[in-house]
C-alpha atoms as a PDB file:
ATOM      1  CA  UNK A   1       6.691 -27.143 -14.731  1.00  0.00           C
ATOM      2  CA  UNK A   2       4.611 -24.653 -12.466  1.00  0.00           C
ATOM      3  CA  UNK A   3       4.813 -21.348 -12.496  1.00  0.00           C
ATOM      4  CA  UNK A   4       5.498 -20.865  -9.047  1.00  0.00           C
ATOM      5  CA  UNK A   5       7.974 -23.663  -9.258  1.00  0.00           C
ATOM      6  CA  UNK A   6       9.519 -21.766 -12.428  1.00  0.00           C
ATOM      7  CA  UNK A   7       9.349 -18.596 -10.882  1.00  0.00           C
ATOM      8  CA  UNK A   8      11.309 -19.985  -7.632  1.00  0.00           C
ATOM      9  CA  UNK A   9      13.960 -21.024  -9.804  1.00  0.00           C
ATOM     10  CA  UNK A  10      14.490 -18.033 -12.197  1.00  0.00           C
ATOM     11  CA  UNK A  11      14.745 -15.947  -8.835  1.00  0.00           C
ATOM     12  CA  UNK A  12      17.130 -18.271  -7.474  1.00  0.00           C
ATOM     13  CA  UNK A  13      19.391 -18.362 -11.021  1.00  0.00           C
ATOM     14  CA  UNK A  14      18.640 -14.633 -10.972  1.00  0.00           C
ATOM     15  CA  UNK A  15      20.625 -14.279  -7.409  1.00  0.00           C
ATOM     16  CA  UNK A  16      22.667 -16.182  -8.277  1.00  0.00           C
ATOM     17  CA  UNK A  17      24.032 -14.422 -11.144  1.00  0.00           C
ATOM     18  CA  UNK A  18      23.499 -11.145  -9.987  1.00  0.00           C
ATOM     19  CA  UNK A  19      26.107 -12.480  -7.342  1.00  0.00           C
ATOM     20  CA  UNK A  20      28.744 -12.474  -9.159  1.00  0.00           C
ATOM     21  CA  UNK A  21      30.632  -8.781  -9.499  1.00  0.00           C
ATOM     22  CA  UNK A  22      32.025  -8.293 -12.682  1.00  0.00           C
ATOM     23  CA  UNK A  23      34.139  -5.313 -11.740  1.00  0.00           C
ATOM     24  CA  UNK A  24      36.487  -7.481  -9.893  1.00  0.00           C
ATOM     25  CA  UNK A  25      37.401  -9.564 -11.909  1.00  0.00           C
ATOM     26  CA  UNK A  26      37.619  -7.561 -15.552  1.00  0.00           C
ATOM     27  CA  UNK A  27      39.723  -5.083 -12.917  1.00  0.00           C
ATOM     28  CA  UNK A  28      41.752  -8.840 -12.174  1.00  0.00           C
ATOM     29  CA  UNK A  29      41.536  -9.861 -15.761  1.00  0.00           C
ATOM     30  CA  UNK A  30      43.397  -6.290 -16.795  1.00  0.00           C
ATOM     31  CA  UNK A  31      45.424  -6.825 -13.234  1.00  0.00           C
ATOM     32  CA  UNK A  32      44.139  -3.309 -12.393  1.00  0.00           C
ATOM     33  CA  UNK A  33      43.627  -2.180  -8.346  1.00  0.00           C
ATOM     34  CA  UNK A  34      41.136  -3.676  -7.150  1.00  0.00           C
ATOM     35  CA  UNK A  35      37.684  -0.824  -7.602  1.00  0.00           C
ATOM     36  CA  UNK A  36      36.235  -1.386  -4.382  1.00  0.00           C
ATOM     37  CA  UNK A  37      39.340   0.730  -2.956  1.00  0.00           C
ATOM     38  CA  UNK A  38      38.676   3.620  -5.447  1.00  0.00           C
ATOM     39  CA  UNK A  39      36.271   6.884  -5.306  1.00  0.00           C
ATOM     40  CA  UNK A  40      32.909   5.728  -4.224  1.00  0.00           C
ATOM     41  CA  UNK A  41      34.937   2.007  -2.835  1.00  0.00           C
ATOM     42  CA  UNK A  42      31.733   0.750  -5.184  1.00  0.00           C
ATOM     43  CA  UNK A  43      32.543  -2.832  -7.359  1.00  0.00           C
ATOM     44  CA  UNK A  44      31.000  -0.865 -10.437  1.00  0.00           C
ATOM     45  CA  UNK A  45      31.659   0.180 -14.151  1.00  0.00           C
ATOM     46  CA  UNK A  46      32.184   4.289 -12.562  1.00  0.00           C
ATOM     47  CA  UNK A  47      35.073   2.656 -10.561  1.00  0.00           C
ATOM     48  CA  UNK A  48      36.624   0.317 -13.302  1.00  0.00           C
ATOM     49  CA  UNK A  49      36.739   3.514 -15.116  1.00  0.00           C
ATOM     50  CA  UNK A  50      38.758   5.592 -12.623  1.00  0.00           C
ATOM     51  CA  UNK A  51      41.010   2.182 -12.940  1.00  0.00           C
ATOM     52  CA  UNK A  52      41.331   1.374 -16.445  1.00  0.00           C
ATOM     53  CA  UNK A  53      39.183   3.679 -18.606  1.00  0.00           C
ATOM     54  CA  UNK A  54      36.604   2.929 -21.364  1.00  0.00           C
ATOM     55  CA  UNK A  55      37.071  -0.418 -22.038  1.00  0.00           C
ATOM     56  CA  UNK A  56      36.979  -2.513 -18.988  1.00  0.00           C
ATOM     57  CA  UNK A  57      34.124  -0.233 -17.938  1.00  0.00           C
ATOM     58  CA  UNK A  58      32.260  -0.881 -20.887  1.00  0.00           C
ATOM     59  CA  UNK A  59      32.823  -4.499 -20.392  1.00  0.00           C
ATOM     60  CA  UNK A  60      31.530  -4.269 -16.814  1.00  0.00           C
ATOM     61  CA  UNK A  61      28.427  -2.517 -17.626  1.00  0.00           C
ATOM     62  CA  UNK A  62      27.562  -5.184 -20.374  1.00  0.00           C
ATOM     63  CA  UNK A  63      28.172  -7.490 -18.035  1.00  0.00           C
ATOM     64  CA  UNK A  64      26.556  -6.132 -15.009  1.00  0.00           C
ATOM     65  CA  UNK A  65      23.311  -5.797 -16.875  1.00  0.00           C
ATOM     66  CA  UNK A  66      23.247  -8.774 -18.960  1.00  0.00           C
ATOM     67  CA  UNK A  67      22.850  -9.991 -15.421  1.00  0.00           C
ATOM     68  CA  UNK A  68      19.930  -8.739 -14.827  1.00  0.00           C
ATOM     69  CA  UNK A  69      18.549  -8.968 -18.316  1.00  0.00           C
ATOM     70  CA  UNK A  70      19.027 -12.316 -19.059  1.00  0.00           C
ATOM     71  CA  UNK A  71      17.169 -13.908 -15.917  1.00  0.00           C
ATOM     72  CA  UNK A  72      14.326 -11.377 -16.669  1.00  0.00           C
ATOM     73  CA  UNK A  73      13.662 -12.137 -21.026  1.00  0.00           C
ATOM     74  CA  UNK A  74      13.824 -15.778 -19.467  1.00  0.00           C
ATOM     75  CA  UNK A  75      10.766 -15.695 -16.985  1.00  0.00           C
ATOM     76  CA  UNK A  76       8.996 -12.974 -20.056  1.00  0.00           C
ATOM     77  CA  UNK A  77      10.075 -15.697 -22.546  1.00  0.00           C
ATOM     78  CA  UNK A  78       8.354 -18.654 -20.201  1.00  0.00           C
ATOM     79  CA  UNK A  79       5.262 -16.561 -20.276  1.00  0.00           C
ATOM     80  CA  UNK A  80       4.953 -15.638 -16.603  1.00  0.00           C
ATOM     81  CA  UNK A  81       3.381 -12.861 -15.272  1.00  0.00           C
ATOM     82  CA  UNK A  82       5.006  -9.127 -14.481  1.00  0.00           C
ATOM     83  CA  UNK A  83       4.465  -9.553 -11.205  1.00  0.00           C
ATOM     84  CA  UNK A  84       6.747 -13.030 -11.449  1.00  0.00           C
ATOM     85  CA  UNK A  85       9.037 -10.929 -14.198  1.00  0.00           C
ATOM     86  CA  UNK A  86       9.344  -7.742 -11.544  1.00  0.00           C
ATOM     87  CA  UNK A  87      10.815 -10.720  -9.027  1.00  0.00           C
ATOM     88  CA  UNK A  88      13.264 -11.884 -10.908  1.00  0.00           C
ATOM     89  CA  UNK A  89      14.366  -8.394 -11.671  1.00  0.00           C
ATOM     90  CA  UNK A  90      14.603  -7.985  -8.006  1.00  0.00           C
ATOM     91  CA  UNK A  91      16.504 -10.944  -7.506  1.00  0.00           C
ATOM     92  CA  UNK A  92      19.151 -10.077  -9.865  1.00  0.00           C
ATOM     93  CA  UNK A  93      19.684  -6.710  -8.449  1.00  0.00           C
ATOM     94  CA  UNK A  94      19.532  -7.491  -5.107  1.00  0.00           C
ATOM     95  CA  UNK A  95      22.247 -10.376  -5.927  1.00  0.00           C
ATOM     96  CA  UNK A  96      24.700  -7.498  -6.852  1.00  0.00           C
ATOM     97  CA  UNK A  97      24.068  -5.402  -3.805  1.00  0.00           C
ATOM     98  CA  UNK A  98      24.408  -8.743  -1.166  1.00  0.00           C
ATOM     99  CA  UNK A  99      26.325 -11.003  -3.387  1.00  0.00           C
ATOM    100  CA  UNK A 100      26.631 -14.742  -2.291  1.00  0.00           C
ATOM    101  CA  UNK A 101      29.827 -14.627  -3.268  1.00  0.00           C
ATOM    102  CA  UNK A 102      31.980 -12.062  -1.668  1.00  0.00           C
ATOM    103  CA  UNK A 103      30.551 -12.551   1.821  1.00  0.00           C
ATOM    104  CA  UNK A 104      27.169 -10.288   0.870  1.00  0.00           C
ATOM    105  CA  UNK A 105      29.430  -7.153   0.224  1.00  0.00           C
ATOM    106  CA  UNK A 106      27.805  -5.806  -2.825  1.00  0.00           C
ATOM    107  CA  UNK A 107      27.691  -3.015  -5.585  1.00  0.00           C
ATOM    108  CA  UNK A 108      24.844  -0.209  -5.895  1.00  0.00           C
ATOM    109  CA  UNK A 109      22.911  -2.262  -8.275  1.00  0.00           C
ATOM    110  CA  UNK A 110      22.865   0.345 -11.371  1.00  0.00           C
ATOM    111  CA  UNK A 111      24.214  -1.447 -14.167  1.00  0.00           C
ATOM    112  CA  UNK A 112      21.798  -4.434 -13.183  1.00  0.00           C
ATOM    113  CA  UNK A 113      19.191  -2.301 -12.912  1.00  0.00           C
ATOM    114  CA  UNK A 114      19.378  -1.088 -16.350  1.00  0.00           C
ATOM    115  CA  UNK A 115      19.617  -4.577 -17.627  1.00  0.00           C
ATOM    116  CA  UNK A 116      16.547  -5.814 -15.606  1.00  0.00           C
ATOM    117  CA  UNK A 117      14.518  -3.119 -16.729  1.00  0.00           C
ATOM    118  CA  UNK A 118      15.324  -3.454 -20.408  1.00  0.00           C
ATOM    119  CA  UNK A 119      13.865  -6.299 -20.381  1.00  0.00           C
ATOM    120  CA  UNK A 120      10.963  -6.037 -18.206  1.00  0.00           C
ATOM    121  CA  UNK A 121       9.810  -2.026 -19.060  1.00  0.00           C
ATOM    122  CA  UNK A 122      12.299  -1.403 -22.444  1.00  0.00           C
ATOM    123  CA  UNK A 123      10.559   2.468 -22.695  1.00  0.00           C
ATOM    124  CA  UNK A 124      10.642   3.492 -19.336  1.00  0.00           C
ATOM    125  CA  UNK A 125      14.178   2.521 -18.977  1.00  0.00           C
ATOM    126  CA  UNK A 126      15.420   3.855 -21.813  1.00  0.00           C
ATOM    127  CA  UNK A 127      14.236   7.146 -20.848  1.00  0.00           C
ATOM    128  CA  UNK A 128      15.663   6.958 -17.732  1.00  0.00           C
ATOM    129  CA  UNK A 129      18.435   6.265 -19.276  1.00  0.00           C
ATOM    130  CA  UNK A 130      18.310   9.255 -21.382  1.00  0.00           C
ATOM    131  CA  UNK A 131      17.994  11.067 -18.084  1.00  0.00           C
ATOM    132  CA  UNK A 132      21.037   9.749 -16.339  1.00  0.00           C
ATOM    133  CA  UNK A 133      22.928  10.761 -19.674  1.00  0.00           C
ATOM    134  CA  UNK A 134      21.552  14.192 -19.702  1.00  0.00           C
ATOM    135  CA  UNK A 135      22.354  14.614 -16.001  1.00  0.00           C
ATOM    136  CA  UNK A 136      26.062  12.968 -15.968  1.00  0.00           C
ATOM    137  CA  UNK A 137      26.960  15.555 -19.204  1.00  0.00           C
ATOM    138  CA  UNK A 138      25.897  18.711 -17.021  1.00  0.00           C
ATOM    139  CA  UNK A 139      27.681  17.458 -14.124  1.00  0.00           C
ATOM    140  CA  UNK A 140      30.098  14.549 -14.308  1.00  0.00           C
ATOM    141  CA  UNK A 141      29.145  13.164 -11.098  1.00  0.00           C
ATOM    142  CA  UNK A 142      27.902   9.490 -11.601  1.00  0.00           C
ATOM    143  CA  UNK A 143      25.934   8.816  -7.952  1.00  0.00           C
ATOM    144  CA  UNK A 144      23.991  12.574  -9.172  1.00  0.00           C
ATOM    145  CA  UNK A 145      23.018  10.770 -12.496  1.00  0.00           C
ATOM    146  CA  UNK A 146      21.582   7.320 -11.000  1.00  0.00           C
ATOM    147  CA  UNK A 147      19.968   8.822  -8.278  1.00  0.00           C
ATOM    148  CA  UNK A 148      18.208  11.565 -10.626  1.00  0.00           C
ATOM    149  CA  UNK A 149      17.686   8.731 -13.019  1.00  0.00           C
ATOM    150  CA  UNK A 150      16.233   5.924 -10.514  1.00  0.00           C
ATOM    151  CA  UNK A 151      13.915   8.450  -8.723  1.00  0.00           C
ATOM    152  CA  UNK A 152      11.970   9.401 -12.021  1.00  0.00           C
ATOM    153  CA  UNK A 153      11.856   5.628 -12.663  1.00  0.00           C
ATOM    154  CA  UNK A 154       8.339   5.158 -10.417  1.00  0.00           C
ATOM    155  CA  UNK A 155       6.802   8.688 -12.313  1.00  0.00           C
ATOM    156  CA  UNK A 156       7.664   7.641 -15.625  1.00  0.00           C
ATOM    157  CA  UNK A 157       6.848   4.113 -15.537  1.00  0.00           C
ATOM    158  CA  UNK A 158       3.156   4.929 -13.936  1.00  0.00           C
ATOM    159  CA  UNK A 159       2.856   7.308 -16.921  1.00  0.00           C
ATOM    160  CA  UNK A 160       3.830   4.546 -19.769  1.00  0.00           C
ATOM    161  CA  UNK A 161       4.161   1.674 -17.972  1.00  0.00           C
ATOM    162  CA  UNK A 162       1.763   1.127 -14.605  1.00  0.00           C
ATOM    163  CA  UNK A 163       2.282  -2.276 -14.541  1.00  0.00           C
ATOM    164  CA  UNK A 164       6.056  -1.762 -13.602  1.00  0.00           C
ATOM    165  CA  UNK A 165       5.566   0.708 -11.146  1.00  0.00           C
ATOM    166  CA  UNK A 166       5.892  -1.570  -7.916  1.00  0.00           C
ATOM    167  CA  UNK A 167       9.302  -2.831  -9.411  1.00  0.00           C
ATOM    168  CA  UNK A 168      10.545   0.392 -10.463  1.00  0.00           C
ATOM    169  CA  UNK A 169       9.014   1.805  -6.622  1.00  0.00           C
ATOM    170  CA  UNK A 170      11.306  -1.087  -5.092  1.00  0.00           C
ATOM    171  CA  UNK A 171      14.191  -0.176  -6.989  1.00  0.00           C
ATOM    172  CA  UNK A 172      14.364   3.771  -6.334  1.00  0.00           C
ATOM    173  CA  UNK A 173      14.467   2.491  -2.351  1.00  0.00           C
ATOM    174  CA  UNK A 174      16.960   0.157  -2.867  1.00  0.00           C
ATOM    175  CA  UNK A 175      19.451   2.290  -5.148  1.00  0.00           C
ATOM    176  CA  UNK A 176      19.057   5.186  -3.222  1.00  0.00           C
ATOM    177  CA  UNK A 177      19.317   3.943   0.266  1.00  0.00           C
ATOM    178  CA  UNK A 178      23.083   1.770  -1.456  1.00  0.00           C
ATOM    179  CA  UNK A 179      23.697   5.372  -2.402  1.00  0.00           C
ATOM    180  CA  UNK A 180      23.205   6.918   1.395  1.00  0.00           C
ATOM    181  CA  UNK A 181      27.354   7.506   1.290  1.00  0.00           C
ATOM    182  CA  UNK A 182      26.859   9.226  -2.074  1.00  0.00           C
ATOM    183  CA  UNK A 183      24.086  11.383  -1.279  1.00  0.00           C
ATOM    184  CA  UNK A 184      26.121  12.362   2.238  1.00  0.00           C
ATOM    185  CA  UNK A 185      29.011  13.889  -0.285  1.00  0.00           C
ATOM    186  CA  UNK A 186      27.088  15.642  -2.325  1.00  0.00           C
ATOM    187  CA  UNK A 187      25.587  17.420   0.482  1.00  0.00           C
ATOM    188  CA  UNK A 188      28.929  18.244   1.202  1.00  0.00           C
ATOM    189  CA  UNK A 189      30.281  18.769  -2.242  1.00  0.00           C
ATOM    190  CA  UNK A 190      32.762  16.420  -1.901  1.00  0.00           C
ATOM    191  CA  UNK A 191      31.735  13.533  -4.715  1.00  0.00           C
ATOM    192  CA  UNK A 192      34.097  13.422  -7.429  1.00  0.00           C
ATOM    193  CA  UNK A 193      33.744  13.714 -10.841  1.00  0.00           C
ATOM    194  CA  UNK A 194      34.567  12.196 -13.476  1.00  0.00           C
END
């Protein structure tokens, strides 16, 4: 098979999957509310929390970024390119914040984020990582922590990484403009913690 042929169909598998929004149904699974009517109204692990606690949250961040790992050790493990790798990355995430399935009404993109990136740039995320950690101990606030966190991503991965930095460039626009609402709140101090 081609590699552009390949690479068409990891993207498309990659969409596809990121599509589907785990939050709703672990949150239908543990018949909890439904998380898209909670804090932020985002289908995420933050709001399965608020919902249902550790578990189920746990369970959707797994989920949410095996998403966007999965698709992305497949095109490393077929030997294509990080350009091809950074697509399918983009894919995934962009599934979760327009998802096919639930008429293109999507999540931040976070969780499938971190996946992605794990398997595409495992240092760089993993420090920011480390940085949305730090951040969400001082402060509780989750938005605070992945906006911190994605908006080192493009400095940190030109430091360790280069080769990343157009995907992790692409994904600081795309998180941050999903978190627009978020950003709007804290301005006004009005984002909850958790």
């Amino acid at each position: 098979m081609s590699d552009p042929l390949l690479t068409v169909l990891l993207c498309a598998l990659a969409y596809t999957a990121g599509s589907i929004l785990f939050a709703l149904e672990i949150c239908k699974l543990w018949k909890l509310p439904d998380p898209r009517a909670l804090g932020s109204g985002n289908p995420g692990a933050t709001n399965v929390y608020r919902n249902g606690g550790w578990l189920p949250a746990a369970l959707t961040l797994v989920l949410d970024a095996a998403k966007g790992f999965v698709p992305v050790w497949l095109a490393h493990a077929a030997g294509l390119s990080i350009l091809a790798q950074a697509m399918v990355a983009l894919c995934a995430v962009t599934g979760h914040m327009v998802p096919l399935f639930y008429r293109f009404k999507g999540g931040k993109g976070v969780a499938t984020a971190l996946g992605s990136g794990l398997a595409l740039a495992p240092l760089t995320t993993l420090l920011l990582a480390a940085i949305w950690s730090l951040v969400m101990w001082r402060w509780r606030i989750s938005a605070l922590a992945s906006i911190i966190a994605i908006v080192s991503g493009p400095v940190i991965s030109a430091l360790i990484e280069p080769d990343t930095l157009p995907l992790f460039g692409l994904l600081a626009i795309l998180i941050v403009v999903r978190h627009r609402n978020n950003l709007i709140r804290l301005a006004q101090g009005r984002e909850t913690r958790l």
